[in-house]
Protein backbone atom coordinates (compact mmCIF):
# COMPACT_ATOMS: atom_id res chain seq x y z
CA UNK A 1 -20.79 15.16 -22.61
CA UNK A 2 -21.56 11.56 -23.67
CA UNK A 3 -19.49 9.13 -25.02
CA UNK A 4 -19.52 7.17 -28.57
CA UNK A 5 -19.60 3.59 -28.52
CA UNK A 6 -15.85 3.64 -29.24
CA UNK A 7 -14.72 6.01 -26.30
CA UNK A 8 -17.02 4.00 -24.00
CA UNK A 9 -14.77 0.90 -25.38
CA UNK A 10 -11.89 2.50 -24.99
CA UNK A 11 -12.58 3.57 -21.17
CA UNK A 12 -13.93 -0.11 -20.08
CA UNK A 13 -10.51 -1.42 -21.82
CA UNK A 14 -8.16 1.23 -19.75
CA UNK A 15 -10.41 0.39 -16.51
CA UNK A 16 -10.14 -3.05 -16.88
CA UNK A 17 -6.30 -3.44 -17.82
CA UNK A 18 -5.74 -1.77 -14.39
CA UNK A 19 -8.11 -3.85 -12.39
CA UNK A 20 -6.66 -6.97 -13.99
CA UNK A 21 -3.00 -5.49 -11.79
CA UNK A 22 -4.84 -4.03 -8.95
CA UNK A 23 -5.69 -5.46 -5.07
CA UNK A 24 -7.94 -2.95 -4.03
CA UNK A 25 -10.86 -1.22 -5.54
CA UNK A 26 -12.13 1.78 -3.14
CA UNK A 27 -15.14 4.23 -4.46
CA UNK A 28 -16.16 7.48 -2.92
CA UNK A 29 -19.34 10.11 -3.77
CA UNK A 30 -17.46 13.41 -4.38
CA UNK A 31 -20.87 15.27 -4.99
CA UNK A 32 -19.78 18.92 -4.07
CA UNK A 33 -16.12 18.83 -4.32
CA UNK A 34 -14.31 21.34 -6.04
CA UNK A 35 -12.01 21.48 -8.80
CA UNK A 36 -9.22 22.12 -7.08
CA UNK A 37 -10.16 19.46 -4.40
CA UNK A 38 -9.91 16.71 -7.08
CA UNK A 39 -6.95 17.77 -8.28
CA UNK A 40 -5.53 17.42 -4.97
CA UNK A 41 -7.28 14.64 -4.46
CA UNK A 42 -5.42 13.06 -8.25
CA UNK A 43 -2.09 14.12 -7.23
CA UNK A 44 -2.44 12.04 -3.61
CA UNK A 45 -3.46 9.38 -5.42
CA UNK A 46 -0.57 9.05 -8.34
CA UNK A 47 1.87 9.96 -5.60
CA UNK A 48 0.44 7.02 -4.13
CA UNK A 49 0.54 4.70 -7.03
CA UNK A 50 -3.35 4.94 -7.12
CA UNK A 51 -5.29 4.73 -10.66
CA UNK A 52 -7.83 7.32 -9.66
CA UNK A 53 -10.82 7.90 -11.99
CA UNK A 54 -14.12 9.35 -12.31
CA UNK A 55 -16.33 6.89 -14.13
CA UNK A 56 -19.83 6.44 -15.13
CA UNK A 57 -21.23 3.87 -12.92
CA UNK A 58 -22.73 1.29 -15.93
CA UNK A 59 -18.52 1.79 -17.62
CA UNK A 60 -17.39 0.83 -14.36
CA UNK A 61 -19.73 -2.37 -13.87
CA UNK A 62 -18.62 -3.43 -16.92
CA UNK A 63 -15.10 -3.00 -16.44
CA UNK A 64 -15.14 -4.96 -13.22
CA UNK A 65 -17.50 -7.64 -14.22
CA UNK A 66 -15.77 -11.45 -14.06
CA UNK A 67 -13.01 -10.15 -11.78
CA UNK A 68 -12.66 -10.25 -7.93
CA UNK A 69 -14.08 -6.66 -7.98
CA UNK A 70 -17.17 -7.32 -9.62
CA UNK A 71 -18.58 -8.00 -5.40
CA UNK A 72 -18.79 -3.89 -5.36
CA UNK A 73 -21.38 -3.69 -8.18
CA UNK A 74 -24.05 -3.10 -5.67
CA UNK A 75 -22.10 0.21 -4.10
CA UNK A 76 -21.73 2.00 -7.52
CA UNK A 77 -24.69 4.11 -7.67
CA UNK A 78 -24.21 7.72 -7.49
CA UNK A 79 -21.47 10.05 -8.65
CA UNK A 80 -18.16 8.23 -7.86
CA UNK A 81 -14.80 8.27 -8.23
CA UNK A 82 -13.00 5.08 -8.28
CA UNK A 83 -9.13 4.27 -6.87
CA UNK A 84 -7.61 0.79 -7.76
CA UNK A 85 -4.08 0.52 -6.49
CA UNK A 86 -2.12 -2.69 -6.68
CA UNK A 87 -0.96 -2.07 -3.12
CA UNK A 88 -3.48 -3.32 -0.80
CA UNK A 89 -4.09 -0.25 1.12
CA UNK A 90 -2.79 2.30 -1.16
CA UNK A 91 -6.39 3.02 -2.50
CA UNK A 92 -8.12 2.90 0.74
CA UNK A 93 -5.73 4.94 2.41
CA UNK A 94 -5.80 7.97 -0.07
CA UNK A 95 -9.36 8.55 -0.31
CA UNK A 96 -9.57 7.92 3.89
CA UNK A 97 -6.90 10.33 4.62
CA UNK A 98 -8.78 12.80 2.17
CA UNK A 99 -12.41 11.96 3.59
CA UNK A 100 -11.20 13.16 6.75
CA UNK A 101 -9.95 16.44 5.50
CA UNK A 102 -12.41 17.43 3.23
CA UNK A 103 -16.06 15.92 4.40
CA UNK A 104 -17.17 16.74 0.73
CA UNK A 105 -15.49 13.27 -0.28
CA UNK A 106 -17.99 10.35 0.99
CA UNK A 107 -16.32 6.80 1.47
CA UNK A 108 -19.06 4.38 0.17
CA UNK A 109 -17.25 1.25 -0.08
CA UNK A 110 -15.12 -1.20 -1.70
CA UNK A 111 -13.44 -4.35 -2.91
CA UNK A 112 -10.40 -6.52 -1.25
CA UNK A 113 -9.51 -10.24 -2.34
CA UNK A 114 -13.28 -10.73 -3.54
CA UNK A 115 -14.94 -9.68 -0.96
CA UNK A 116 -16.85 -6.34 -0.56
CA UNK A 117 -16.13 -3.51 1.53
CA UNK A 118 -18.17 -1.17 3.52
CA UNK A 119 -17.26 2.24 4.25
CA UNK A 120 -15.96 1.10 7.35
CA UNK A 121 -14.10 -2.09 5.99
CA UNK A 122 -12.18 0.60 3.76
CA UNK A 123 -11.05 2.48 6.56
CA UNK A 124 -10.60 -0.20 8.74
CA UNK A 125 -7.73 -1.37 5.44
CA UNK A 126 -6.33 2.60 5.40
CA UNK A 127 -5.41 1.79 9.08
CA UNK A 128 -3.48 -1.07 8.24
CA UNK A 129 0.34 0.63 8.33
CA UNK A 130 2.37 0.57 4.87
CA UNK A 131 4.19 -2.27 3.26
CA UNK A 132 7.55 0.03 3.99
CA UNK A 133 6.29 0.57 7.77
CA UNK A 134 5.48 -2.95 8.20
CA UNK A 135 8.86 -4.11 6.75
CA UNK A 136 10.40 -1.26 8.99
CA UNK A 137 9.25 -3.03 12.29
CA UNK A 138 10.21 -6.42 10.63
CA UNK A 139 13.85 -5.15 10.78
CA UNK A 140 13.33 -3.71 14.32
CA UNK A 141 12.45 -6.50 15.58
CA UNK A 142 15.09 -9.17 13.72
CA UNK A 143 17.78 -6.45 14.97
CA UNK A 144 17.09 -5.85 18.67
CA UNK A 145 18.36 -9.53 19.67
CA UNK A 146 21.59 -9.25 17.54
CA UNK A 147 22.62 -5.88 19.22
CA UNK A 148 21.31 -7.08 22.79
CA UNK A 149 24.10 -10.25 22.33
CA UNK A 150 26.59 -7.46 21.38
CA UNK A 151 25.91 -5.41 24.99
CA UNK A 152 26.17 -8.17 26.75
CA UNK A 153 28.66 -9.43 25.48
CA UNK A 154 30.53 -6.25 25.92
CA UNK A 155 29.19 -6.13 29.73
CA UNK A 156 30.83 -9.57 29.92
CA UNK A 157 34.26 -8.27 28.52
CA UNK A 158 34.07 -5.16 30.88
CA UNK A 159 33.08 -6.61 34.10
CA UNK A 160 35.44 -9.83 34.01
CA UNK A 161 38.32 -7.43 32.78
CA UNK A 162 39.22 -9.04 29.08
CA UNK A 163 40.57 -6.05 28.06
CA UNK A 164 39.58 -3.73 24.68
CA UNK A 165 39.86 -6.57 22.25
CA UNK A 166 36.52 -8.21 23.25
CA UNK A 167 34.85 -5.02 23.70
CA UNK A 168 36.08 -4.10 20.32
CA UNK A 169 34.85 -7.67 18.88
CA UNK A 170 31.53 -7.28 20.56
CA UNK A 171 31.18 -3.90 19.13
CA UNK A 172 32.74 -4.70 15.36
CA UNK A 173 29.29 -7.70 15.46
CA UNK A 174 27.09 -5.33 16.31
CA UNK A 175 28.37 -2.66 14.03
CA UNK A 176 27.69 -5.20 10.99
CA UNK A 177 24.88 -6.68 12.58
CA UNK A 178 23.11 -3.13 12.06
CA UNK A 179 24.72 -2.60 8.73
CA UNK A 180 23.56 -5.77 7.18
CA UNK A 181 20.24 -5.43 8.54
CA UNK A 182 19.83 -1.80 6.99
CA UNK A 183 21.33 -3.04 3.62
CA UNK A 184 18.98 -4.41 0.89
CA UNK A 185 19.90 -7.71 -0.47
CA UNK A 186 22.18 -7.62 -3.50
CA UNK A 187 20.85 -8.39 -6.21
CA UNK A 188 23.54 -11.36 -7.00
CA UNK A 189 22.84 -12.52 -3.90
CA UNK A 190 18.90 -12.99 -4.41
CA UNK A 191 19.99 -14.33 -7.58
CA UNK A 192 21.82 -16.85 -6.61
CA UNK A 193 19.68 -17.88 -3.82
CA UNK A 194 16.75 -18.06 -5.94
CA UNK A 195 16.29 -21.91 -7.21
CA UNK A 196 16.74 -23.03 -10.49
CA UNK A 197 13.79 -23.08 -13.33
């Protein structure tokens, strides 16, 4: 079914209000794919956060052109479907976890930070852990010296006999050592640590 001049307006305008928000542009051929396997494939993706979208390749050029995405012109030829995510690796992880899967789904390429990807630059991004995983191991690794002070602490207290009350002090700092690393910042405290406009 082709599109009027006003629909094909009205797609380059959607496309490009989401690539003026996004980070990451990755495009895959999904020549024999089923139905069903693209509507999989769509509910990864908005689980994700991922605009996923099959577009007609001269829609899409246009949509990208003047932006930092406009380096993957020369990889959209052939049926596509196109993921922008505003998470870096959002896009590139979806359609890599799905590529290996489903070998229907053909990783061709993509755009990060202006520069083009090849199929192998997007799955070298989808290895890159999550933003959550990533801040995860932050925290591991900004807790494990605050709770090794508390044990040794408490191994102090034990072997020179101090009694419960510095075992109990060692283990009341690491108790809300943990618990303030866990917590998330209030949001009256980001406020007020936040400088003034």
């Amino acid at each position: 079914m082709s599109l009027n001049r006003n629909e094909k307006a009205a797609v380059i305008t959607d496309v490009a209000a989401q690539v003026a928000r996004s980070q990451t542009l990755a495009l895959a051929e999904y020549r024999g794919l089923t139905v069903e396997h693209l509507n999989n494939l769509r509910k990864q993706a908005r689980d994700k956060g991922v605009y996923l979208h099959v577009l007609k390749n001269t829609l899409a050029r246009r949509a990208v052109a003047g932006t930092p995405f406009e380096v993957a012109a020369e990889s959209m030829v052939g049926p596509l479907i196109y993921g922008f995510s505003e998470d870096a690796v959002a896009a590139a992880k979806v359609m890599s976890d799905f590529a290996k899967s489903n070998d229907k789904l053909v990783v061709k390429g993509g755009a990060y930070a202006g520069k083009a990807l090849s199929a192998d630059g997007v799955k070298a991004l989808a290895s890159i852990p999550s933003k959550e995983v990533l801040l995860a191991q932050l925290l591991g690794l900004m807790q494990s010296p605050v709770s090794r002070i508390a044990r040794v602490l408490a191994a102090i207290a034990e072997q020179r006999g101090a009694g419960a009350l510095v075992t109990e002090v060692a283990t009341e700092v690491a108790t809300e050592a943990a618990a303030a690393a866990e917590a998330p910042a209030a949001p009256e405290a980001a406020a007020e640590a936040a400088p003034a406009a």
